[in-house]
C-alpha atoms as a PDB file:
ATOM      1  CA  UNK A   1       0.000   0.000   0.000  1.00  0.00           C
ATOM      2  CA  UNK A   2       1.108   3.465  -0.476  1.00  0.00           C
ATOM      3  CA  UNK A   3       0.602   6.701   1.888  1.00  0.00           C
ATOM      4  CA  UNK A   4      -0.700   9.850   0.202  1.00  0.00           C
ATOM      5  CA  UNK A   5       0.126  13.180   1.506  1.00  0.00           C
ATOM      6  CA  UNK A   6      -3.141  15.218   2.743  1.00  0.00           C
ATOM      7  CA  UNK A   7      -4.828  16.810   0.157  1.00  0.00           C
ATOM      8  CA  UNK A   8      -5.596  20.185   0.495  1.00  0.00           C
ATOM      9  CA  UNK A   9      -8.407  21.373   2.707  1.00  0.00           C
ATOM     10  CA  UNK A  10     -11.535  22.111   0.922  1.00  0.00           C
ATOM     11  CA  UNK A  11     -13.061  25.668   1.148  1.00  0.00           C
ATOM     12  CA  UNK A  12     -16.083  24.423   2.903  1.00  0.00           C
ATOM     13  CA  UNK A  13     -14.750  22.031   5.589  1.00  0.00           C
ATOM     14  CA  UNK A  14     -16.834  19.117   6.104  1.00  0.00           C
ATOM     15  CA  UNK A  15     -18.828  18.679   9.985  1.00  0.00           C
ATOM     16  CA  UNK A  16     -18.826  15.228  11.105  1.00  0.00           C
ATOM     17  CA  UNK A  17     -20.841  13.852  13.945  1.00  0.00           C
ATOM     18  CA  UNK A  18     -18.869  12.850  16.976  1.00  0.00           C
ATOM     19  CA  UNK A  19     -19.384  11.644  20.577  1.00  0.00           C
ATOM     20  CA  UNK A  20     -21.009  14.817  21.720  1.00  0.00           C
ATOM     21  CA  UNK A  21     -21.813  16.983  18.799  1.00  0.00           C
ATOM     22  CA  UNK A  22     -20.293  17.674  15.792  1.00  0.00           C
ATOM     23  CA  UNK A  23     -16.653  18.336  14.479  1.00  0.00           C
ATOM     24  CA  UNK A  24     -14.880  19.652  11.826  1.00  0.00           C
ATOM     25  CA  UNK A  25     -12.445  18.528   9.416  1.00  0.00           C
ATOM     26  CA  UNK A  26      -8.809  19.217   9.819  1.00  0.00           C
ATOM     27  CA  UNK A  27      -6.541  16.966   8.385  1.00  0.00           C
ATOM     28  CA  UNK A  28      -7.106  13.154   6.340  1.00  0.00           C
ATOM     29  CA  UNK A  29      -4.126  10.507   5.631  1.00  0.00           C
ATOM     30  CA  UNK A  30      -5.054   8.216   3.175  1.00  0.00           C
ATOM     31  CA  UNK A  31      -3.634   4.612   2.759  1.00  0.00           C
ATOM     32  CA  UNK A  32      -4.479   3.625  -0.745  1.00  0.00           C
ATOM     33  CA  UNK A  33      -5.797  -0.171  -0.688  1.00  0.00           C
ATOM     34  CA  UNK A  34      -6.899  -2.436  -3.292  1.00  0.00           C
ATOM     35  CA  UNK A  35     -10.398  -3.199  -4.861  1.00  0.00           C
ATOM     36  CA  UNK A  36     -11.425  -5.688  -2.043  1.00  0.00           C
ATOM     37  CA  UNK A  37     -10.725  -3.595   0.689  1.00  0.00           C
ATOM     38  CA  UNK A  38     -10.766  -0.159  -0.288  1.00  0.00           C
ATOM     39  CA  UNK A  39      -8.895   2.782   1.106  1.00  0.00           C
ATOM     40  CA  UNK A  40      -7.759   3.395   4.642  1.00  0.00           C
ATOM     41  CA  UNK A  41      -8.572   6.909   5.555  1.00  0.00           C
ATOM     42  CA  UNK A  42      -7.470   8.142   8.910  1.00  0.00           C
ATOM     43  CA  UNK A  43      -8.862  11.860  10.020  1.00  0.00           C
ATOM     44  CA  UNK A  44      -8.395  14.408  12.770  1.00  0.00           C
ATOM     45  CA  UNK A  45     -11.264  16.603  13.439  1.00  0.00           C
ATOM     46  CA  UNK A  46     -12.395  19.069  15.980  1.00  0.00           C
ATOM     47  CA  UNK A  47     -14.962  20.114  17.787  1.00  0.00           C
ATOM     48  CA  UNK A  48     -16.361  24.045  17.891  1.00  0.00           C
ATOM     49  CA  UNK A  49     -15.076  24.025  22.058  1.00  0.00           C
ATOM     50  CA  UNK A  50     -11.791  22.609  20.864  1.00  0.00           C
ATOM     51  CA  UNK A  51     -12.056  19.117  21.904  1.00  0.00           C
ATOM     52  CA  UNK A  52     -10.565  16.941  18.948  1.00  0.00           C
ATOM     53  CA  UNK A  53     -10.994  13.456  17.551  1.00  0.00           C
ATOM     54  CA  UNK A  54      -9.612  10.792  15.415  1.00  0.00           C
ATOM     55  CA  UNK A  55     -11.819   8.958  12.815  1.00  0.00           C
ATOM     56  CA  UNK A  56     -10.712   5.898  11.134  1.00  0.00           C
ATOM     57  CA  UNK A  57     -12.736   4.032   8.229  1.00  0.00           C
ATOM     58  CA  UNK A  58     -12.210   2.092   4.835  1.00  0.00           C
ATOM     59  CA  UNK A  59     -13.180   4.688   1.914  1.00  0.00           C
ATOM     60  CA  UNK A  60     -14.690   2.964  -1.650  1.00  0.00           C
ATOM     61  CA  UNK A  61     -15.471   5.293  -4.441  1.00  0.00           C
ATOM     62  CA  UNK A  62     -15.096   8.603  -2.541  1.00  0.00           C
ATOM     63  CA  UNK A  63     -17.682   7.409   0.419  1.00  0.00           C
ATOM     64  CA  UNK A  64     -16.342   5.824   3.824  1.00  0.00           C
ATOM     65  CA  UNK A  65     -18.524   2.529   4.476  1.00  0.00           C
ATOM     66  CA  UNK A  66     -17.284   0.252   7.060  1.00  0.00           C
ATOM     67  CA  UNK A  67     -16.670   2.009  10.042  1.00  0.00           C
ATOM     68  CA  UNK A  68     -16.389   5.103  10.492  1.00  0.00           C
ATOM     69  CA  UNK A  69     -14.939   4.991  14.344  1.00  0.00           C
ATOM     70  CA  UNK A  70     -14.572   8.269  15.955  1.00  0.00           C
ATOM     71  CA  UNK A  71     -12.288   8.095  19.505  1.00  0.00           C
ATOM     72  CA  UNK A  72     -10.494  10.374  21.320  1.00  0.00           C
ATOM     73  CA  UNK A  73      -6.573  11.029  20.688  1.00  0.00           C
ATOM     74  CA  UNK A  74      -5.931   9.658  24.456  1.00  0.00           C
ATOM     75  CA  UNK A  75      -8.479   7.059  24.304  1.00  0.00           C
ATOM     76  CA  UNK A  76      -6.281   5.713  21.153  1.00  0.00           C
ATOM     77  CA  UNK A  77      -3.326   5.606  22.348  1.00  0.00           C
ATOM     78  CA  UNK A  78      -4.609   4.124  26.017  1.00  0.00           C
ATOM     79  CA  UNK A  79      -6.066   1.406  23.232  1.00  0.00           C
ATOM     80  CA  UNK A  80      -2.235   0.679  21.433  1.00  0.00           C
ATOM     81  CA  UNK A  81      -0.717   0.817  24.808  1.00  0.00           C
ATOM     82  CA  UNK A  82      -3.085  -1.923  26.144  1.00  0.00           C
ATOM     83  CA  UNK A  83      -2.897  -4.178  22.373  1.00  0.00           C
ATOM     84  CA  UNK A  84       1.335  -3.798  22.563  1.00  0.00           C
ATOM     85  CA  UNK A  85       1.270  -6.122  25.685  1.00  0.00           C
ATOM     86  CA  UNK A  86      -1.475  -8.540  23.635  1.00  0.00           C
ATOM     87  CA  UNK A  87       0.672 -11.679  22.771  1.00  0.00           C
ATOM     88  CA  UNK A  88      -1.180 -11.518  19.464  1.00  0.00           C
ATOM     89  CA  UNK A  89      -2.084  -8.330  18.484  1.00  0.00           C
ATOM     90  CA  UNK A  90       1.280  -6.695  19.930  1.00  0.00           C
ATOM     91  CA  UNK A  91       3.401  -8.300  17.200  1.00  0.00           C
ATOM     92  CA  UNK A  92       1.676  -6.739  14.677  1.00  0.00           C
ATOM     93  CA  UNK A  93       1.419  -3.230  15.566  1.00  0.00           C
ATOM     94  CA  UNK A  94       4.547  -1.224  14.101  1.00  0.00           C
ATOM     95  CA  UNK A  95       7.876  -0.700  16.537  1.00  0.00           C
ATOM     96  CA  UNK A  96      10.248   0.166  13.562  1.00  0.00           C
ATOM     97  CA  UNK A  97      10.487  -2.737  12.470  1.00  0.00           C
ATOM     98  CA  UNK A  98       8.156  -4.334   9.110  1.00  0.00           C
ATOM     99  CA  UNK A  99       4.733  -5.290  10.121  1.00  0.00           C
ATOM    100  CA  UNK A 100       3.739  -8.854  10.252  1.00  0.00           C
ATOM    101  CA  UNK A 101       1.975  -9.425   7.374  1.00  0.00           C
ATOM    102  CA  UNK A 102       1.164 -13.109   7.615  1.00  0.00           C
ATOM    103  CA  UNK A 103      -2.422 -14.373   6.177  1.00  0.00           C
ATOM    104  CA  UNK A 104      -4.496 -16.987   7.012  1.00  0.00           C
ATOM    105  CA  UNK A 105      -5.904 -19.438   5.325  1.00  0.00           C
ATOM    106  CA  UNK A 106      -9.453 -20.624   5.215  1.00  0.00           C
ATOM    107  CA  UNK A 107     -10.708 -23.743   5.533  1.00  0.00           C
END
């Protein structure tokens, strides 16, 4: 997959709901997937008393469908900091090193 830079903020920014109201769009990193699983679209958004979140989703044909998830910055990184001591998940999350990539077959 390859990483896009952020594309230019429209004129109109987009408001997104969020735990508590609605945000704003600030910022959007997009991994670009394939046809099966679409793109990866990470956001950062923020709310009119400052309060900002993250939203993460899979993006087909300019719409995000599966997902999106919109968390907290903190509540994130609480989440990676708990999954980096999971025996499986903890291999798999990025140290520096290449990510496991390792598929499974079905049966």
């Amino acid at each position: 997959m390859k990483t896009l830079p952020t594309p230019p903020a429209p004129t109109r920014r987009a408001t997104i709901a969020v735990p508590g109201g609605r945000a704003t769009l600030t910022a959007e990193v997009v991994e670009i997937g394939d046809s099966e699983t679409g793109d990866i679209v990470l956001q950062s958004l923020e709310r009119s008393d400052g309060r900002c979140f993250l939203r993460l989703g899979y993006r087909r044909n300019g719409r995000l469908v599966r997902g999106p998830v919109s968390f907290e910055p903190r509540a994130f990184a609480r989440l990676v900091k708990q999954a980096a001591k999971d025996a499986t998940i903890g291999p798999l999350l990025p140290d520096g090193k290449p990510v496991a990539t390792a598929r499974r077959q079905r049966a």
